[in-house]
PDB file of N, CA and C in Angstrom:
ATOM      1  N   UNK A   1      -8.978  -0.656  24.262  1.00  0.00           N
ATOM      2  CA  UNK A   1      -9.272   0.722  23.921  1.00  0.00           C
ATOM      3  C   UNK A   1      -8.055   1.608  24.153  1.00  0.00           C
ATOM      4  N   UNK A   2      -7.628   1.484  25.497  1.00  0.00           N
ATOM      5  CA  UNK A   2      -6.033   2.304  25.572  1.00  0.00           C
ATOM      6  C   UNK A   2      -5.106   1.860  24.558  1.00  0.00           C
ATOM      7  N   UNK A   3      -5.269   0.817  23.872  1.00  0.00           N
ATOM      8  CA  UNK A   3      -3.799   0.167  23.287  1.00  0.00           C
ATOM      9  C   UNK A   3      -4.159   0.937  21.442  1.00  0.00           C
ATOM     10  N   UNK A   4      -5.624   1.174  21.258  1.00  0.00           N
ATOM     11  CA  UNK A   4      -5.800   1.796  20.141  1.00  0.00           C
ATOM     12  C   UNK A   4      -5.569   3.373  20.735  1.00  0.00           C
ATOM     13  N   UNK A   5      -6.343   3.756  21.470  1.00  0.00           N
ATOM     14  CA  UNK A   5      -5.485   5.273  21.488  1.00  0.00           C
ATOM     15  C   UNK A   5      -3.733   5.453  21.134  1.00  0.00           C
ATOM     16  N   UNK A   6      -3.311   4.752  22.378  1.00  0.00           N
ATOM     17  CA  UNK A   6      -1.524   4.184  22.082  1.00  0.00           C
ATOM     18  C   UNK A   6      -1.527   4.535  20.662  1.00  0.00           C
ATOM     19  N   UNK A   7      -1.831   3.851  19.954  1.00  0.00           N
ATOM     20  CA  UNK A   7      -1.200   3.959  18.425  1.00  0.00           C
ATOM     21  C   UNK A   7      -1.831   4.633  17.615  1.00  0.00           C
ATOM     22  N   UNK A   8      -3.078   5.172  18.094  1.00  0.00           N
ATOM     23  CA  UNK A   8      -3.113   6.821  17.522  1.00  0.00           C
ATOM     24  C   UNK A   8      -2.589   7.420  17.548  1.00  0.00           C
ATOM     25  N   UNK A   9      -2.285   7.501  18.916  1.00  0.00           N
ATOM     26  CA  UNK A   9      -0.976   8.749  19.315  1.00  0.00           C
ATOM     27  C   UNK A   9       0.414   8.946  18.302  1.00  0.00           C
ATOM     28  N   UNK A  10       0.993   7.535  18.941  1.00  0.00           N
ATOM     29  CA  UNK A  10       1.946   7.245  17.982  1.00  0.00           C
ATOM     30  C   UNK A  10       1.930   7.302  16.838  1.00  0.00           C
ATOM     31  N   UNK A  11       1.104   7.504  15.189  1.00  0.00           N
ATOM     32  CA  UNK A  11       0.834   7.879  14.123  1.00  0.00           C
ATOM     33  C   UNK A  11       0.774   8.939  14.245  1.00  0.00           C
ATOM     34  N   UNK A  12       0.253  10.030  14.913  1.00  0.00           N
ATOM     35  CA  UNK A  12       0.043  11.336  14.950  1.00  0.00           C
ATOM     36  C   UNK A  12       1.732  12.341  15.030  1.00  0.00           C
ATOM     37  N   UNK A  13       2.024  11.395  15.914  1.00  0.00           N
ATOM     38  CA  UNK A  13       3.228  12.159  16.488  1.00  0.00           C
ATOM     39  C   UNK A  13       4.127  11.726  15.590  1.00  0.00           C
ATOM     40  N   UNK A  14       4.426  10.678  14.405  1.00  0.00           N
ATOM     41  CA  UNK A  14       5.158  10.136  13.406  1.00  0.00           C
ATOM     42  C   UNK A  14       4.879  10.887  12.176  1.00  0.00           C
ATOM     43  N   UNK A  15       3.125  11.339  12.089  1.00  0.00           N
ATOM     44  CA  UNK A  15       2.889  12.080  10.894  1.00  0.00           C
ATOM     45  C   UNK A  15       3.336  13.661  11.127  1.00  0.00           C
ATOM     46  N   UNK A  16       3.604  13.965  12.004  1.00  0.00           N
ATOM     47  CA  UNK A  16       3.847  15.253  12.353  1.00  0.00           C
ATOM     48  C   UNK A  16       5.628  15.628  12.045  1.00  0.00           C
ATOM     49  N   UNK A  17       5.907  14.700  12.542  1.00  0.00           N
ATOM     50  CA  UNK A  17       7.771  14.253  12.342  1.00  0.00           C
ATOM     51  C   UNK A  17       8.186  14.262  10.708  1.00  0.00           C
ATOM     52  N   UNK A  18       7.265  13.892   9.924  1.00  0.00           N
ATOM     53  CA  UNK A  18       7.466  13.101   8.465  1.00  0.00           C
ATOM     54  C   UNK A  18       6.897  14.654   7.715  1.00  0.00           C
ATOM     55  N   UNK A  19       5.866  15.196   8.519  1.00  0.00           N
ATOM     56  CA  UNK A  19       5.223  16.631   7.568  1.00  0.00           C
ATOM     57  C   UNK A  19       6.333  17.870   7.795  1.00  0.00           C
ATOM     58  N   UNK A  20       6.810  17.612   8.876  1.00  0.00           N
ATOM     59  CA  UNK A  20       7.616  18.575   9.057  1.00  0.00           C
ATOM     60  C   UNK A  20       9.162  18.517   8.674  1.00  0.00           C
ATOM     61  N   UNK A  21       9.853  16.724   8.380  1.00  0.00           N
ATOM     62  CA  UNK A  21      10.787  16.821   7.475  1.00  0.00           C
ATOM     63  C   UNK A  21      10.524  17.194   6.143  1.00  0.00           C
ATOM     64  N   UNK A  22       9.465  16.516   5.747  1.00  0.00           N
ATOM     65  CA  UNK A  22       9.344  17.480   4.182  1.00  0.00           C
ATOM     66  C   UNK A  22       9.500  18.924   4.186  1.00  0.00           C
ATOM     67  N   UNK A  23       8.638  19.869   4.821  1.00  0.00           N
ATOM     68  CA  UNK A  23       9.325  20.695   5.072  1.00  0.00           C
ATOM     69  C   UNK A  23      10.051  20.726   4.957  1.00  0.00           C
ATOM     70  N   UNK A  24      11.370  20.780   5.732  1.00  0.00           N
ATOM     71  CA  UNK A  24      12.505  20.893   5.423  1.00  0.00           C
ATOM     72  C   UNK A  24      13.066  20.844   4.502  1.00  0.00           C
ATOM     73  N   UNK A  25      13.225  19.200   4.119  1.00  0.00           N
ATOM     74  CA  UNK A  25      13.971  18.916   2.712  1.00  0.00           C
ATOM     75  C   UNK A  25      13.078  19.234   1.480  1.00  0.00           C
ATOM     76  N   UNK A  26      11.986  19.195   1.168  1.00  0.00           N
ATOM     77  CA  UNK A  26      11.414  19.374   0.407  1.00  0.00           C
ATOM     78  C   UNK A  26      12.012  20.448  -0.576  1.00  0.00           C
ATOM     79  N   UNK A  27      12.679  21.635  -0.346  1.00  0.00           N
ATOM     80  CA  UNK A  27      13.013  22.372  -1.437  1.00  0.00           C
ATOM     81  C   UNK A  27      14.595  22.313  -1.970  1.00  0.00           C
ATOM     82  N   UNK A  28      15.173  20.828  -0.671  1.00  0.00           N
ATOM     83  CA  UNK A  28      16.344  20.242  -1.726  1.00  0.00           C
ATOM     84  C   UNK A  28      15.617  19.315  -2.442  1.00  0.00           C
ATOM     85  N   UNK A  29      14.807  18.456  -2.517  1.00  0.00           N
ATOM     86  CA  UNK A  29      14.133  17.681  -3.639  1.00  0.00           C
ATOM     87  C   UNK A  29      13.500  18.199  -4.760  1.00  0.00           C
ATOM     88  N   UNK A  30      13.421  19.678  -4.613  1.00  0.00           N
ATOM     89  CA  UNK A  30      12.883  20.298  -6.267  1.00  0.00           C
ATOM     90  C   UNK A  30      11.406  20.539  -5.961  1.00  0.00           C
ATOM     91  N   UNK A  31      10.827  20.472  -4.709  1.00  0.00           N
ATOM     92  CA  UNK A  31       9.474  20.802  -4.312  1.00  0.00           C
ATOM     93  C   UNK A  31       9.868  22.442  -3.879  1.00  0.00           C
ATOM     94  N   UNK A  32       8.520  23.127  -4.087  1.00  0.00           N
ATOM     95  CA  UNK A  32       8.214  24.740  -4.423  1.00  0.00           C
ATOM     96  C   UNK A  32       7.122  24.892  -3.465  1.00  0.00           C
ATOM     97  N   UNK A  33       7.333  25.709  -2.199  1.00  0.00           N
ATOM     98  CA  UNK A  33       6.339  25.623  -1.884  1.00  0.00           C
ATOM     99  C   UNK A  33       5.806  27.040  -2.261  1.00  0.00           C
ATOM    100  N   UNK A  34       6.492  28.337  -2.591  1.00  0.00           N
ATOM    101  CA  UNK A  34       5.814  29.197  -2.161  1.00  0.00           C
ATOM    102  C   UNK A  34       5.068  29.814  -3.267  1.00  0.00           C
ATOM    103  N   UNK A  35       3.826  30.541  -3.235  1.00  0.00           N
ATOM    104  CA  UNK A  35       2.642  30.698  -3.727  1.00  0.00           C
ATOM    105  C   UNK A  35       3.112  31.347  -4.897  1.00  0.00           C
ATOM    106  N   UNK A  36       2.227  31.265  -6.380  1.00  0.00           N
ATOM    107  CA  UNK A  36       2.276  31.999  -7.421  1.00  0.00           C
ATOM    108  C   UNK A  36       2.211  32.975  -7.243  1.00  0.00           C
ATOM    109  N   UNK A  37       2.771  34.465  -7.833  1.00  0.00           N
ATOM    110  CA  UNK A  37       2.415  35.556  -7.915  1.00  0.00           C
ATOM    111  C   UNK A  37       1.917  35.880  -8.941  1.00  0.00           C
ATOM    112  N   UNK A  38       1.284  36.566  -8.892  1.00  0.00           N
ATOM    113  CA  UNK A  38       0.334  37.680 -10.185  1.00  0.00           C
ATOM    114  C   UNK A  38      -0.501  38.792 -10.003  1.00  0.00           C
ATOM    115  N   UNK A  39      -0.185  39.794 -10.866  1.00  0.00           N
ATOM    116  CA  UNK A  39      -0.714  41.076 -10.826  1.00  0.00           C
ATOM    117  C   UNK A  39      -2.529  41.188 -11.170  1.00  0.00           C
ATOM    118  N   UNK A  40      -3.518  41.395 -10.531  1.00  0.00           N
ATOM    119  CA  UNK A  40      -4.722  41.404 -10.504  1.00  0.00           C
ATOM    120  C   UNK A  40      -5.049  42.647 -10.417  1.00  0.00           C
ATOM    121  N   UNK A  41      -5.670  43.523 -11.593  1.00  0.00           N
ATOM    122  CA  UNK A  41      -6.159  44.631 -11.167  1.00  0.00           C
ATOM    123  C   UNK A  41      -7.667  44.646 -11.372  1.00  0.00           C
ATOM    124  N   UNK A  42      -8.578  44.785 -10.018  1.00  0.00           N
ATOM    125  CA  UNK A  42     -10.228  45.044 -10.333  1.00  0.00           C
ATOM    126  C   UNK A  42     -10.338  46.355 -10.494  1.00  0.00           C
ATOM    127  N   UNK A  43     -11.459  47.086 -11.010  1.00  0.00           N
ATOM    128  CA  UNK A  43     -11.914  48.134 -10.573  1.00  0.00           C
ATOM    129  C   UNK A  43     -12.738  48.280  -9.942  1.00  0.00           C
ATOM    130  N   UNK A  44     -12.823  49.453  -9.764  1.00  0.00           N
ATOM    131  CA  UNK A  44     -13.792  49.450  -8.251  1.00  0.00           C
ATOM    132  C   UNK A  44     -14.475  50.685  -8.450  1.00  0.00           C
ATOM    133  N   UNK A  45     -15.915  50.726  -8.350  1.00  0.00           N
ATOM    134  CA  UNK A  45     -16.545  51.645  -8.570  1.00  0.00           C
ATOM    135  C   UNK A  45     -17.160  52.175  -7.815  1.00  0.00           C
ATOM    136  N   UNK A  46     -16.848  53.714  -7.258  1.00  0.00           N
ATOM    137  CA  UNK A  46     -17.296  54.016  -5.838  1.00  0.00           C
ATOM    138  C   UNK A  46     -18.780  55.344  -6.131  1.00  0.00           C
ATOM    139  N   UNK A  47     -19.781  54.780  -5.295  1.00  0.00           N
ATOM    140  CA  UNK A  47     -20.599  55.424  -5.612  1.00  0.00           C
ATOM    141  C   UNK A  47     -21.091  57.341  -4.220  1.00  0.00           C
ATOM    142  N   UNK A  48     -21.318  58.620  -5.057  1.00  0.00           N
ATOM    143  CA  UNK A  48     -21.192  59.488  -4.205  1.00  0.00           C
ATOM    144  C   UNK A  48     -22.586  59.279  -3.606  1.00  0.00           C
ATOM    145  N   UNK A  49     -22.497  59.831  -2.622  1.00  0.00           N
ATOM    146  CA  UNK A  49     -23.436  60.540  -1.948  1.00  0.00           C
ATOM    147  C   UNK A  49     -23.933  61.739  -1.435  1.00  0.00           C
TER     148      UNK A  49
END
C-alpha cells in the first residue's frame, strides 16, 4: 500500500513538472493560450418603480 502511494506521489509531482513546462514552452511551439476576444453587447431592460 505505501509502495502504491510512493508512485502516486511520484506521477503527481512529474505531472505537475510536465504541465508546467508546457506552460512555458508552449507559446515557442505555436500553442495560444490566451482567451478569444469579442465584443458582446446585451440589452438590458430596466424596469421603474
Amino acid at each position: 500500500m505505501v509502495r502504491l502511494i510512493k508512485w502516486l506521489f511520484i506521477l503527481s509531482i512529474f505531472c505537475i513538472i510536465g504541465l508546467s513546462a508546457y506552460a512555458y514552452i508552449g507559446p515557442f511551439l505555436g500553442v495560444d493560450f490566451s482567451p478569444s476576444q469579442s465584443l458582446e453587447r446585451i440589452p438590458v431592460d430596466l424596469n421603474e418603480s
